[in-house]
PDB file of N, CA and C in Angstrom:
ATOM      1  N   UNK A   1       0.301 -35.323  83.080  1.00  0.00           N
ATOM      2  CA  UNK A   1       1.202 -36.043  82.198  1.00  0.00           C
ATOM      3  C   UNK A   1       0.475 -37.214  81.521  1.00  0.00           C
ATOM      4  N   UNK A   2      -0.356 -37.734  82.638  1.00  0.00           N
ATOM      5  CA  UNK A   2      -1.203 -38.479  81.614  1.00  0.00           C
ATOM      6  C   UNK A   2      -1.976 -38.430  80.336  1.00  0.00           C
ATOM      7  N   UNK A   3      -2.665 -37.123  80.803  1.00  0.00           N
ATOM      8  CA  UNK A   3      -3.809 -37.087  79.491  1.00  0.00           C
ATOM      9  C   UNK A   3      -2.745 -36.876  78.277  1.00  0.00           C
ATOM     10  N   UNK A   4      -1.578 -36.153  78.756  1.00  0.00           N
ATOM     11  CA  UNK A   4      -0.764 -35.874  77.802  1.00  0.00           C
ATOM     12  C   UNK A   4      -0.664 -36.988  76.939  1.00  0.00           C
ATOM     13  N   UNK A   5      -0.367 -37.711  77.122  1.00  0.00           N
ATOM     14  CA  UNK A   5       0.450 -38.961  76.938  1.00  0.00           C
ATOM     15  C   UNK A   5      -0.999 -39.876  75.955  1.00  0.00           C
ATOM     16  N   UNK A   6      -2.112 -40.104  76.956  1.00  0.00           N
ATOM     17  CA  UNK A   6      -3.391 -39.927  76.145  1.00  0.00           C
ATOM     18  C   UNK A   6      -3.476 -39.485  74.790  1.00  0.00           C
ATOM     19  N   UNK A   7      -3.651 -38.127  74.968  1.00  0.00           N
ATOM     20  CA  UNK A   7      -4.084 -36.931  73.451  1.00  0.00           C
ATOM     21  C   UNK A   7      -3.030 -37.605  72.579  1.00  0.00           C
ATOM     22  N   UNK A   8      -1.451 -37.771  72.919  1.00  0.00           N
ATOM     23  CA  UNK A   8      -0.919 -38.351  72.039  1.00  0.00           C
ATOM     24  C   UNK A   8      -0.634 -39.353  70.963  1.00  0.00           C
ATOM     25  N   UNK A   9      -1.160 -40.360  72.069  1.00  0.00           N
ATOM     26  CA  UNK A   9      -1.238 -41.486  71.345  1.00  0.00           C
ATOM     27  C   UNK A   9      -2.500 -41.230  70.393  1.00  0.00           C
ATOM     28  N   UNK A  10      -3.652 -40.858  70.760  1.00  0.00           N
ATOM     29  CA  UNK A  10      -4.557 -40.657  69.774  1.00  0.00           C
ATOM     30  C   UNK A  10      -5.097 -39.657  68.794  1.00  0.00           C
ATOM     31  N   UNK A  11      -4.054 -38.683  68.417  1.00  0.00           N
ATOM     32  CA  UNK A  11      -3.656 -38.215  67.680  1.00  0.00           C
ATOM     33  C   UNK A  11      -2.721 -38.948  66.512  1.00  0.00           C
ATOM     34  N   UNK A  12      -1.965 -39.897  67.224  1.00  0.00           N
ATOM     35  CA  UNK A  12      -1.170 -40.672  66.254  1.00  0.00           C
ATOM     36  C   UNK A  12      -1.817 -41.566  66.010  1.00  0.00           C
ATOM     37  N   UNK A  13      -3.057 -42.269  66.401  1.00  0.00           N
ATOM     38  CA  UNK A  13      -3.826 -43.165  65.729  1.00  0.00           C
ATOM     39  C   UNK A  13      -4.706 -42.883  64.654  1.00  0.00           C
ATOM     40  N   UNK A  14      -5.386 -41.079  64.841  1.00  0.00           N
ATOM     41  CA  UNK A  14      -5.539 -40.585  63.572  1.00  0.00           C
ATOM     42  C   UNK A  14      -5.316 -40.345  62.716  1.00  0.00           C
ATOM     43  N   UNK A  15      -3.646 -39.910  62.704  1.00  0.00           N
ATOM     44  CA  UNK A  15      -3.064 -39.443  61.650  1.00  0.00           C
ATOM     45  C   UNK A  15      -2.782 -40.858  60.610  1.00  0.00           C
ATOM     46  N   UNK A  16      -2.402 -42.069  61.556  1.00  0.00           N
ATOM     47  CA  UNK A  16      -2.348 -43.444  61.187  1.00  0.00           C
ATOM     48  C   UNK A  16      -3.486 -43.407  60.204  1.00  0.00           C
ATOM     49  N   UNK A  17      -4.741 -43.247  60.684  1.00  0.00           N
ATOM     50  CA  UNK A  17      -6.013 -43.831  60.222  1.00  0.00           C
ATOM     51  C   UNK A  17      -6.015 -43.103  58.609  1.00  0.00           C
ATOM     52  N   UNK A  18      -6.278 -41.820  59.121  1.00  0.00           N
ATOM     53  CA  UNK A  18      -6.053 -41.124  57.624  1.00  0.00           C
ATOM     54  C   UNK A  18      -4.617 -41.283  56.508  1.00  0.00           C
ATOM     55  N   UNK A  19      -4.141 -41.484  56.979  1.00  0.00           N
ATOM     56  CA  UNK A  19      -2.851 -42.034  55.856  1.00  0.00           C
ATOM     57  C   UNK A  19      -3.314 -43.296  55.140  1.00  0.00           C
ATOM     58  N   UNK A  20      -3.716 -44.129  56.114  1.00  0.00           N
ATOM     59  CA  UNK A  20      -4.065 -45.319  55.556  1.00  0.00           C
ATOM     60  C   UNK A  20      -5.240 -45.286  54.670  1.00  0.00           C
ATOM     61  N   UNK A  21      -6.386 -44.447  54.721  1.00  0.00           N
ATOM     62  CA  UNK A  21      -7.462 -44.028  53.783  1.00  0.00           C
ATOM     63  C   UNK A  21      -6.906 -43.673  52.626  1.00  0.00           C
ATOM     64  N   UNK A  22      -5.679 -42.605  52.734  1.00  0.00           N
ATOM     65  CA  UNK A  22      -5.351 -41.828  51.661  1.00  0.00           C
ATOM     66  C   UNK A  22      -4.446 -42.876  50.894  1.00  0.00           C
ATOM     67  N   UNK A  23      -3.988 -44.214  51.059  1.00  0.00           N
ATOM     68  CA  UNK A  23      -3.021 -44.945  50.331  1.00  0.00           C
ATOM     69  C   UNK A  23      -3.851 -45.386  49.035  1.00  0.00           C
ATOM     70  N   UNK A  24      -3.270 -44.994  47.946  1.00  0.00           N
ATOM     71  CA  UNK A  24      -3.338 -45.716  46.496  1.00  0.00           C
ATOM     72  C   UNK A  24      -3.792 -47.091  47.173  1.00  0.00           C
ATOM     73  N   UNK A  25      -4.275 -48.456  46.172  1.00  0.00           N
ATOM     74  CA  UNK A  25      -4.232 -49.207  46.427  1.00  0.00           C
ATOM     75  C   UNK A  25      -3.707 -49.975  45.552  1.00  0.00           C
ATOM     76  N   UNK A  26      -2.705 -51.209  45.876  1.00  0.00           N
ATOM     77  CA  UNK A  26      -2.141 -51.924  44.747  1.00  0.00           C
ATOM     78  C   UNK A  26      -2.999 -52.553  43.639  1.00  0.00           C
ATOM     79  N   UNK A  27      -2.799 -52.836  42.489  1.00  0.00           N
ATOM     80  CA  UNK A  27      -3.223 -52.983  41.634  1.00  0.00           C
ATOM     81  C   UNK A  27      -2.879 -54.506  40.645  1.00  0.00           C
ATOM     82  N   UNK A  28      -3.618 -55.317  40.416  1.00  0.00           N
ATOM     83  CA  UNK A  28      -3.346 -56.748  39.974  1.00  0.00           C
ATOM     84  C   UNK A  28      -3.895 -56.667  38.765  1.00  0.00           C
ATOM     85  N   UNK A  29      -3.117 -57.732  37.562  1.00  0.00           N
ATOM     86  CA  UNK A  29      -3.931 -57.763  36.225  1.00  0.00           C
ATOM     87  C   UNK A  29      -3.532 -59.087  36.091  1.00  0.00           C
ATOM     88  N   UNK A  30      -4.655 -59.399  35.730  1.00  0.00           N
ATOM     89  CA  UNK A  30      -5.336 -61.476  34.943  1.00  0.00           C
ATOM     90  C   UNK A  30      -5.047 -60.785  33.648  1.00  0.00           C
ATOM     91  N   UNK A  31      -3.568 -61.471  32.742  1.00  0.00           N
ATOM     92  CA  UNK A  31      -3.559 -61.783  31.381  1.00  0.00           C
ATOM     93  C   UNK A  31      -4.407 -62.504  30.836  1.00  0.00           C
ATOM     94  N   UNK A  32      -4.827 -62.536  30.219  1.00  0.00           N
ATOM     95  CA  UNK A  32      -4.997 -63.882  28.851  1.00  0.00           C
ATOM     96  C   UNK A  32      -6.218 -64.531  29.034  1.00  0.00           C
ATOM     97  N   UNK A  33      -7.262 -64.218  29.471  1.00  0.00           N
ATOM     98  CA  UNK A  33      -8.439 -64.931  29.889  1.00  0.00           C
ATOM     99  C   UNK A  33      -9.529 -64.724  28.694  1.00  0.00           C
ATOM    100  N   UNK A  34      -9.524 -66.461  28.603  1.00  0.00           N
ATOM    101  CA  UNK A  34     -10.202 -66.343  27.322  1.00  0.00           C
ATOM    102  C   UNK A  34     -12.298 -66.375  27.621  1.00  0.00           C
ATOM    103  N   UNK A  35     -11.998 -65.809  26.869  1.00  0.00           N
ATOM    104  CA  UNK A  35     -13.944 -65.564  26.925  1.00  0.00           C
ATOM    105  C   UNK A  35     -14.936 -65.831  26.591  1.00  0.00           C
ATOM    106  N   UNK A  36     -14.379 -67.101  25.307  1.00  0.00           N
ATOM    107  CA  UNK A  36     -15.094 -68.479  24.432  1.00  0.00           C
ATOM    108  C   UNK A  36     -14.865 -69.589  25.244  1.00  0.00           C
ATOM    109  N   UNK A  37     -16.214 -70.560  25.322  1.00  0.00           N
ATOM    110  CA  UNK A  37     -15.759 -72.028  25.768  1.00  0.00           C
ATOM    111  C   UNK A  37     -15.433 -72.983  24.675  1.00  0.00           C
ATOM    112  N   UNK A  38     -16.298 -72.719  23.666  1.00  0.00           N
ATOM    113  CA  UNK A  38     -15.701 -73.269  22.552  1.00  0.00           C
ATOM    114  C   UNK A  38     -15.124 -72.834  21.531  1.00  0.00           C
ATOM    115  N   UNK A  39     -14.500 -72.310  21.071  1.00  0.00           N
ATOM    116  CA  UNK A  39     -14.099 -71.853  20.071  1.00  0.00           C
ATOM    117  C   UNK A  39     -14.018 -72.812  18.770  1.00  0.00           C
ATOM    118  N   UNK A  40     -14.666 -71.545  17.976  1.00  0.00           N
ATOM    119  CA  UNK A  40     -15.280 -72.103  16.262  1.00  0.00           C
ATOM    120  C   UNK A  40     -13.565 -72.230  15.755  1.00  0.00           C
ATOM    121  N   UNK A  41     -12.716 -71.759  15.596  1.00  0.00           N
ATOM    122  CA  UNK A  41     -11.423 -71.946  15.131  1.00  0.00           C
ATOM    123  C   UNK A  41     -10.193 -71.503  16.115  1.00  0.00           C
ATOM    124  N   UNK A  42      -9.024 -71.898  15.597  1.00  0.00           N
ATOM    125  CA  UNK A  42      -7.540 -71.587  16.303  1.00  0.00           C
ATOM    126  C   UNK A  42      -7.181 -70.150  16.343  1.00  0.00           C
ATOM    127  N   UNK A  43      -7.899 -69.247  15.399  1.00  0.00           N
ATOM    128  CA  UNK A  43      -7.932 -67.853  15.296  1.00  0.00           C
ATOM    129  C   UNK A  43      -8.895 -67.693  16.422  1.00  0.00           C
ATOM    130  N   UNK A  44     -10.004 -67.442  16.058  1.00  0.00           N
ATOM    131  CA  UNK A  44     -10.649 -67.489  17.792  1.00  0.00           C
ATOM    132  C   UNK A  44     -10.240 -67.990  18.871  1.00  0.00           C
ATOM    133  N   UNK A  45      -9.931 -68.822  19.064  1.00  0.00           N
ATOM    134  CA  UNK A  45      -9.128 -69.119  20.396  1.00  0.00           C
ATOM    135  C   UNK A  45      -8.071 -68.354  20.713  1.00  0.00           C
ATOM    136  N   UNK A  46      -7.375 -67.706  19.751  1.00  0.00           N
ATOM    137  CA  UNK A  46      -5.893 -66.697  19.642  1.00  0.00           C
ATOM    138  C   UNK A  46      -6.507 -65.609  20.284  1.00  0.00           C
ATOM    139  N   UNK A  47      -7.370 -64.951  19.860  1.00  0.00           N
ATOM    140  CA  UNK A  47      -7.895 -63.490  19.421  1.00  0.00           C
ATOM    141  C   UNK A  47      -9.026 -63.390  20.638  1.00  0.00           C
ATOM    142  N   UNK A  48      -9.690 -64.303  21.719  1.00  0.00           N
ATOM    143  CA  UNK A  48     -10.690 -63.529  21.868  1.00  0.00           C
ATOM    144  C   UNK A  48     -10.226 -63.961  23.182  1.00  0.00           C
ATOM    145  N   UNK A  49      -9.619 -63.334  23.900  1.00  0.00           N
ATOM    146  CA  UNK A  49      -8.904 -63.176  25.399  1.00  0.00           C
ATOM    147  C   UNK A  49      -8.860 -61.583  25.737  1.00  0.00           C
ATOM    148  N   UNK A  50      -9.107 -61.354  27.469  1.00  0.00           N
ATOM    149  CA  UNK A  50      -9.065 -60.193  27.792  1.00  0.00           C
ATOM    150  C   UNK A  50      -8.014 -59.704  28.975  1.00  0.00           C
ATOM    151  N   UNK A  51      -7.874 -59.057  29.283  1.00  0.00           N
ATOM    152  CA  UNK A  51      -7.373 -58.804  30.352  1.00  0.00           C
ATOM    153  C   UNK A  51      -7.727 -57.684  31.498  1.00  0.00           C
ATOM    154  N   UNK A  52      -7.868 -57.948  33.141  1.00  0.00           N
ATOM    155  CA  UNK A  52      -8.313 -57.999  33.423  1.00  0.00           C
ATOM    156  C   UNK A  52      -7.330 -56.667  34.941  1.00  0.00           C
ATOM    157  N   UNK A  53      -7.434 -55.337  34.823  1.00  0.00           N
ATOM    158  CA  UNK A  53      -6.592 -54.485  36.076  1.00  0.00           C
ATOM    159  C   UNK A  53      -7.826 -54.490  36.736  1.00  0.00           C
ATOM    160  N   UNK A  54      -7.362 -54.173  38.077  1.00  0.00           N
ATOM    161  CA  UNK A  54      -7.945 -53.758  39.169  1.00  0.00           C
ATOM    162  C   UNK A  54      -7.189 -53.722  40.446  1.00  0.00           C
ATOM    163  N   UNK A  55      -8.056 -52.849  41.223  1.00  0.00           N
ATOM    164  CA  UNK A  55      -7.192 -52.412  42.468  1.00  0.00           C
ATOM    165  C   UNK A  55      -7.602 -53.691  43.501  1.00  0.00           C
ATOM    166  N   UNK A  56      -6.562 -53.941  44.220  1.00  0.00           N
ATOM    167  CA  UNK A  56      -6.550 -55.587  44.887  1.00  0.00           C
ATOM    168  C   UNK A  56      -7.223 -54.566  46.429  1.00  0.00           C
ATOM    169  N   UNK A  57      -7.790 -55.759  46.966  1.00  0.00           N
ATOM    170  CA  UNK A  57      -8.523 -55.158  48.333  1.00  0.00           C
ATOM    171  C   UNK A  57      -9.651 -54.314  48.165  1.00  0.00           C
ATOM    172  N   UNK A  58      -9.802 -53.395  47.398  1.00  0.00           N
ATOM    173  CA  UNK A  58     -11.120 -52.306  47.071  1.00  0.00           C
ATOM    174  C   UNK A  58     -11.978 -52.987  46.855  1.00  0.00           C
ATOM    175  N   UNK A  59     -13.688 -52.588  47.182  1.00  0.00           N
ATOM    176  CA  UNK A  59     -14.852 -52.853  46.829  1.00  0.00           C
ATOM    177  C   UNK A  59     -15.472 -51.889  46.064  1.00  0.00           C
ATOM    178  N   UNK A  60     -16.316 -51.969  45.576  1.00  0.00           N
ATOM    179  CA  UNK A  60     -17.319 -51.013  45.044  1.00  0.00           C
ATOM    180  C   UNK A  60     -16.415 -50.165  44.284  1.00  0.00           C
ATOM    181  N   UNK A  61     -15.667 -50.423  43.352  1.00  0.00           N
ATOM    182  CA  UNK A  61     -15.627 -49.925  42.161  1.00  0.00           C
ATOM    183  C   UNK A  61     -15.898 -50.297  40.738  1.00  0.00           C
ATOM    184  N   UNK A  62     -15.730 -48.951  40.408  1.00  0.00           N
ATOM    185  CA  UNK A  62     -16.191 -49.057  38.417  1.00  0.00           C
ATOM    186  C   UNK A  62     -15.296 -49.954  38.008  1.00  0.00           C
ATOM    187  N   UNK A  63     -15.862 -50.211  36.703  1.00  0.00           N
ATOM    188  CA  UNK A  63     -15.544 -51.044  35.675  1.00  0.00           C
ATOM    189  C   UNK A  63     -15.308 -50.427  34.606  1.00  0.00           C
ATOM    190  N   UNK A  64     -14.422 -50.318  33.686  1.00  0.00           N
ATOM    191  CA  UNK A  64     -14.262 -49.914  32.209  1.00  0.00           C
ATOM    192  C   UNK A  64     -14.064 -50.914  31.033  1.00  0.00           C
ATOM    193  N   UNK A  65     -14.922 -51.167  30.432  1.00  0.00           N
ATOM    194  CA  UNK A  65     -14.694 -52.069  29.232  1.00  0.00           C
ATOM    195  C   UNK A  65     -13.826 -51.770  28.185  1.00  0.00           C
ATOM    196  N   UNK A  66     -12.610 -51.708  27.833  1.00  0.00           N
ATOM    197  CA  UNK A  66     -11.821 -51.073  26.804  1.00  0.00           C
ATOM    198  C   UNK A  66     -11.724 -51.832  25.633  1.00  0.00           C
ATOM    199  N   UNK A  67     -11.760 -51.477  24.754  1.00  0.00           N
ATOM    200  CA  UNK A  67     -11.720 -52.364  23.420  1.00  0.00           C
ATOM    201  C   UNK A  67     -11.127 -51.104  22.058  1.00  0.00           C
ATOM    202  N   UNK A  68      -9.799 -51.752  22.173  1.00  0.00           N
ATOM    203  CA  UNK A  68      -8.547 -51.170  21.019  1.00  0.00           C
ATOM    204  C   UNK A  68      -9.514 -50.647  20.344  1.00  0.00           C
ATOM    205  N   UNK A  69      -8.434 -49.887  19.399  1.00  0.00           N
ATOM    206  CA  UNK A  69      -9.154 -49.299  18.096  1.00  0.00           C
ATOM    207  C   UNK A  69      -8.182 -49.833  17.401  1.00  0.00           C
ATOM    208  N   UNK A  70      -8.073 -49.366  15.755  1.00  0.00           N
ATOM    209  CA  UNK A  70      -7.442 -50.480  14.894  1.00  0.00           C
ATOM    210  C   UNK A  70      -8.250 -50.523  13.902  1.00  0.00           C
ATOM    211  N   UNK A  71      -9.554 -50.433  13.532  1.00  0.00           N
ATOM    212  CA  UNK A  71     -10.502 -49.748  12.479  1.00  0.00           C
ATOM    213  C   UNK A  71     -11.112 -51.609  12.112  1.00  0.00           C
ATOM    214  N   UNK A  72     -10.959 -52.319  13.037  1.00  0.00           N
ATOM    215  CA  UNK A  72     -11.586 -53.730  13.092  1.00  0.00           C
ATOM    216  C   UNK A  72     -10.359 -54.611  12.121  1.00  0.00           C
ATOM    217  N   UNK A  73      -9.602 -53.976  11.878  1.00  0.00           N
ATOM    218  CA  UNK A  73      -8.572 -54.623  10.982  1.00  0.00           C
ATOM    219  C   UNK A  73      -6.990 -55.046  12.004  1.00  0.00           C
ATOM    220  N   UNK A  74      -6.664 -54.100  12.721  1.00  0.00           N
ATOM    221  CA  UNK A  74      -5.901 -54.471  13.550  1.00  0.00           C
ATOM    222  C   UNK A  74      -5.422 -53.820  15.443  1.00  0.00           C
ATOM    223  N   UNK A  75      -4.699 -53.973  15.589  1.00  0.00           N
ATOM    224  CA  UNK A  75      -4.638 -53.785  17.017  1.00  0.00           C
ATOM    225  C   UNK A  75      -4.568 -55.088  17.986  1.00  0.00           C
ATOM    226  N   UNK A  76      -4.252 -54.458  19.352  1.00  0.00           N
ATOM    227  CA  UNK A  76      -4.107 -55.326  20.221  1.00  0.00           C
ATOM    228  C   UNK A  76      -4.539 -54.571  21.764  1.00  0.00           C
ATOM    229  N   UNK A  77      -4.889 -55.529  22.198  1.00  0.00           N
ATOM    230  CA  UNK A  77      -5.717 -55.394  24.029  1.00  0.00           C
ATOM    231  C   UNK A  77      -4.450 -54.422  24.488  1.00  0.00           C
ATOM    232  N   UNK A  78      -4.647 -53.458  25.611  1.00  0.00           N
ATOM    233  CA  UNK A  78      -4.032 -53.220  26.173  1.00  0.00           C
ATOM    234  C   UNK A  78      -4.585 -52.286  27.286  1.00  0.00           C
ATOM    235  N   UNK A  79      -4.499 -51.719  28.395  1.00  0.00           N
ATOM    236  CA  UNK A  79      -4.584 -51.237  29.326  1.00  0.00           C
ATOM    237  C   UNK A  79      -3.917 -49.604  29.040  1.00  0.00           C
ATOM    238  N   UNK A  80      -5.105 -48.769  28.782  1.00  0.00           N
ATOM    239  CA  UNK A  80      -4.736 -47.464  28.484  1.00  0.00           C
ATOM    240  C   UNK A  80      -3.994 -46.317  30.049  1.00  0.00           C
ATOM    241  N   UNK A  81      -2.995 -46.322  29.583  1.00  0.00           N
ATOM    242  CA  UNK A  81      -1.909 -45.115  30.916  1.00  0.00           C
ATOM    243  C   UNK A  81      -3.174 -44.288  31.865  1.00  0.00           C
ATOM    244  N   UNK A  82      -4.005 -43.840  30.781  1.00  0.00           N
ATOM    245  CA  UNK A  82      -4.812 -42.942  31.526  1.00  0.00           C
ATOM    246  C   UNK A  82      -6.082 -43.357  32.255  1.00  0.00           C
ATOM    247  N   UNK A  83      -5.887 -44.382  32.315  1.00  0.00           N
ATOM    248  CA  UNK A  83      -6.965 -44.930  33.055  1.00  0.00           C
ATOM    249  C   UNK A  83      -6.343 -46.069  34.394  1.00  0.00           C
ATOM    250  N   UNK A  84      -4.806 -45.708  34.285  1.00  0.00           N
ATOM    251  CA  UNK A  84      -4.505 -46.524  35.214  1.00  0.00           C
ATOM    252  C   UNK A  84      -4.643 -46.041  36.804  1.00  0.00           C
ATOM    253  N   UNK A  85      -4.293 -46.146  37.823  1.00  0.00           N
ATOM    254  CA  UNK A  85      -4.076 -46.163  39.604  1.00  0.00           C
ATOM    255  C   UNK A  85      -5.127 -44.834  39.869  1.00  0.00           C
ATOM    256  N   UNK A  86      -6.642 -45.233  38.806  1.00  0.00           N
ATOM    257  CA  UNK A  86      -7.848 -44.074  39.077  1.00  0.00           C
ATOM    258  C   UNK A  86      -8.811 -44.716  40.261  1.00  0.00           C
ATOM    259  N   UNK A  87      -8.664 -46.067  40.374  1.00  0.00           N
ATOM    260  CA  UNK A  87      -9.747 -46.778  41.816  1.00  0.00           C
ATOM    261  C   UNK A  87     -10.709 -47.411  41.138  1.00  0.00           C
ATOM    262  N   UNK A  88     -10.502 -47.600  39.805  1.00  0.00           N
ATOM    263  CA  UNK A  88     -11.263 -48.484  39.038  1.00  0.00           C
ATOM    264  C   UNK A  88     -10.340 -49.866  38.384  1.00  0.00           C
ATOM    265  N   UNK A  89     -11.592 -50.549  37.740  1.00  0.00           N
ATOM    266  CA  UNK A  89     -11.027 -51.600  37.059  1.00  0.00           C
ATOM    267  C   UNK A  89     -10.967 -51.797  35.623  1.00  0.00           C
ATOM    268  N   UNK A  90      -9.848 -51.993  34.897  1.00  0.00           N
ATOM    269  CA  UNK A  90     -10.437 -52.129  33.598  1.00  0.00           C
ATOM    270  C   UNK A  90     -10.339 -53.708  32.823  1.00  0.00           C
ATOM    271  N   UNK A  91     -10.960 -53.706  31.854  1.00  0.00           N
ATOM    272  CA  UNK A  91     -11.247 -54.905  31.129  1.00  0.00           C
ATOM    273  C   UNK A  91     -10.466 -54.748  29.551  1.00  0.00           C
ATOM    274  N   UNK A  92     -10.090 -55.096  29.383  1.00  0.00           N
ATOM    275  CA  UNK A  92      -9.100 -54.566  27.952  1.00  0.00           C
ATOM    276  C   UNK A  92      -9.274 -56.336  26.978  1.00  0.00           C
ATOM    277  N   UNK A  93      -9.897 -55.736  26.152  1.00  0.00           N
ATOM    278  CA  UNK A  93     -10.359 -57.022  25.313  1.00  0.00           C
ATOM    279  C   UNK A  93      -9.679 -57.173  23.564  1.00  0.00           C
ATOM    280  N   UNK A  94      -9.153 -58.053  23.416  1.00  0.00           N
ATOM    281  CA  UNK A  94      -8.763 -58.517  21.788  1.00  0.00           C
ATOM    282  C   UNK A  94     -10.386 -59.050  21.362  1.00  0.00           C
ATOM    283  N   UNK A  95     -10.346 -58.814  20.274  1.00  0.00           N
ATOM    284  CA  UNK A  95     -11.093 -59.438  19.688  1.00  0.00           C
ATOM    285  C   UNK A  95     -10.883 -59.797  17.944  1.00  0.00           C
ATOM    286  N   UNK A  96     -11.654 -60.751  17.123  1.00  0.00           N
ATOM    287  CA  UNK A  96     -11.170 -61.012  15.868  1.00  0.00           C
ATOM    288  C   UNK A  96     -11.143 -60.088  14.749  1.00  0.00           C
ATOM    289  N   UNK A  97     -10.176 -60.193  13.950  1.00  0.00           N
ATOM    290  CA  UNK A  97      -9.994 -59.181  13.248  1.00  0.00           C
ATOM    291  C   UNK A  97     -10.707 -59.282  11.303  1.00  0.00           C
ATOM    292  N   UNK A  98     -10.530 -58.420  10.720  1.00  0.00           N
ATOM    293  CA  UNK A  98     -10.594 -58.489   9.164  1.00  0.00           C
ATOM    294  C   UNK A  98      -9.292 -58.285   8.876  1.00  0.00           C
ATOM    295  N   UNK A  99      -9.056 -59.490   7.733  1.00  0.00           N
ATOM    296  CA  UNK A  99     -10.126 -59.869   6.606  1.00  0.00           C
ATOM    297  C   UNK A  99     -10.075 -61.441   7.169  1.00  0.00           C
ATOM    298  N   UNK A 100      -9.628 -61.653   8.438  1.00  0.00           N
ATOM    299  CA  UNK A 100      -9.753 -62.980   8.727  1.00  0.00           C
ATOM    300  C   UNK A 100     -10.970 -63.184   9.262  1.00  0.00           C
ATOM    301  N   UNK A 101     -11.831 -62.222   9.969  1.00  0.00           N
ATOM    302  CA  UNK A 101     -13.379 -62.693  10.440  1.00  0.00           C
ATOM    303  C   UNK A 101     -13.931 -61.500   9.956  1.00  0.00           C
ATOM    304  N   UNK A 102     -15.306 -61.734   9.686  1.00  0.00           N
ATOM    305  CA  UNK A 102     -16.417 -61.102   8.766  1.00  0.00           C
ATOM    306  C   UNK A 102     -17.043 -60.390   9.999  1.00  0.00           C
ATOM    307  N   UNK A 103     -18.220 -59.984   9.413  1.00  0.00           N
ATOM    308  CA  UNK A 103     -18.828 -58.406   9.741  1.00  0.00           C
ATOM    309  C   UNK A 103     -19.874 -59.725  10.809  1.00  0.00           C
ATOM    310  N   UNK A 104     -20.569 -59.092  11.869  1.00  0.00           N
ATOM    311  CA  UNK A 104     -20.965 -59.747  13.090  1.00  0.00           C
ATOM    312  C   UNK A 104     -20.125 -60.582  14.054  1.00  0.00           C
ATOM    313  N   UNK A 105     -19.147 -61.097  13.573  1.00  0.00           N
ATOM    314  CA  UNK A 105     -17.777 -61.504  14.483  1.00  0.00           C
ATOM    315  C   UNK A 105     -17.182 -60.653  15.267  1.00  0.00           C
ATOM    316  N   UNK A 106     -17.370 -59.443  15.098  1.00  0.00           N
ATOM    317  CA  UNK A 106     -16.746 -58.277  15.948  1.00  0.00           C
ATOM    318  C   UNK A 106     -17.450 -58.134  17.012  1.00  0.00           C
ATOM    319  N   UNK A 107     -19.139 -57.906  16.972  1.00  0.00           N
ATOM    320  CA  UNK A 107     -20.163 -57.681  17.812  1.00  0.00           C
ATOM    321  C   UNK A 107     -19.933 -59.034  18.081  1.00  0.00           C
ATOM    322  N   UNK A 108     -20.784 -60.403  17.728  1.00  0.00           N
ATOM    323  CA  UNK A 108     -20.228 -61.288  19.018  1.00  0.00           C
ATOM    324  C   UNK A 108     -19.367 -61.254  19.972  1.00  0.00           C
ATOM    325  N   UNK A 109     -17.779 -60.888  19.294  1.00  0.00           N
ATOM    326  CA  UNK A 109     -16.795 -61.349  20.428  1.00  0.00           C
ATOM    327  C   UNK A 109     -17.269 -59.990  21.280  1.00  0.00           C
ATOM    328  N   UNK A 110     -17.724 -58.836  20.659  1.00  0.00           N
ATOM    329  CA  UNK A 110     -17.646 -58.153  22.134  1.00  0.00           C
ATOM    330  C   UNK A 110     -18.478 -58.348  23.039  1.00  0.00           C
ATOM    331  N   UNK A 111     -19.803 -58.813  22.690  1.00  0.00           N
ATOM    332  CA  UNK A 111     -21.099 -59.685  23.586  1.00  0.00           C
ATOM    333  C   UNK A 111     -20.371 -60.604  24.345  1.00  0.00           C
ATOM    334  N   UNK A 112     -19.654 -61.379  24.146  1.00  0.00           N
ATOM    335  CA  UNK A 112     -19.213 -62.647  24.308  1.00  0.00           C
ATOM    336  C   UNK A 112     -18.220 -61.933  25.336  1.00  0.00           C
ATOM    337  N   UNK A 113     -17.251 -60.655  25.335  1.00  0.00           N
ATOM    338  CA  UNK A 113     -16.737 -60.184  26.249  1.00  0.00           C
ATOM    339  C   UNK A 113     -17.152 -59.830  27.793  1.00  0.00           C
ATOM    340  N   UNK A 114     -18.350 -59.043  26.977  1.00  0.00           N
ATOM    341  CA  UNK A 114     -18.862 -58.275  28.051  1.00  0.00           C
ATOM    342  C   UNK A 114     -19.830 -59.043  29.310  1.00  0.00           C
ATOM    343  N   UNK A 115     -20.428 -60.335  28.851  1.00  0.00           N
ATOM    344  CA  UNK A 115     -20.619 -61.148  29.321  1.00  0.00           C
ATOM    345  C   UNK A 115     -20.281 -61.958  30.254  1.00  0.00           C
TER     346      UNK A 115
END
């Protein structure tokens, strides 16, 4: 009756163990984090913030840098569905637009992102 009682319990500590491997892990996102210390204007300061998913508790995962499309004229940051509760993290970045910022303003802010 003992060992019985034994095998049991540690059987249920396995099954414990593996459930707990197999759990999704919750997932946290940093709005609004801006990625200039100084900013050249009030439009830059608006425009060049990212945001920031990832799975809370996990180590050693990827990173995805996402950056809208919008044809450099418009759009906005956002965190694409299909890349969400995958065990990675993503980075979802605004950056300045035309005809309010010129041609190399795009590549900075994304240097300035990725950074």
């Amino acid at each position: 009756m003992k060992k019985l009682f034994v095998n049991i319990i540690l059987i249920l500590f396995c099954v414990v163990a593996a459930l707990a491997q197999n759990q999704k892990p919750n997932y946290v996102v940093s709005e609004n984090i801006s990625y200039v210390k100084n900013a050249e204007s009030a439009y830059q300061k608006e425009r060049c913030k990212l945001d920031i998913y990832y799975p809370d508790g996990k180590k050693d995962f990827a990173t995805i840098v996402w950056f809208h499309g919008g044809g450099l004229e418009g759009g906005e940051k956002f965190i694409p569905p299909e890349l969400k509760e995958k065990g990675l993290a993503v980075v979802a970045v605004n950056y300045r637009l035309s005809p309010k910022a010129k041609n190399s303003a795009y590549i900075e802010d994304a240097a300035a992102a990725t950074a």
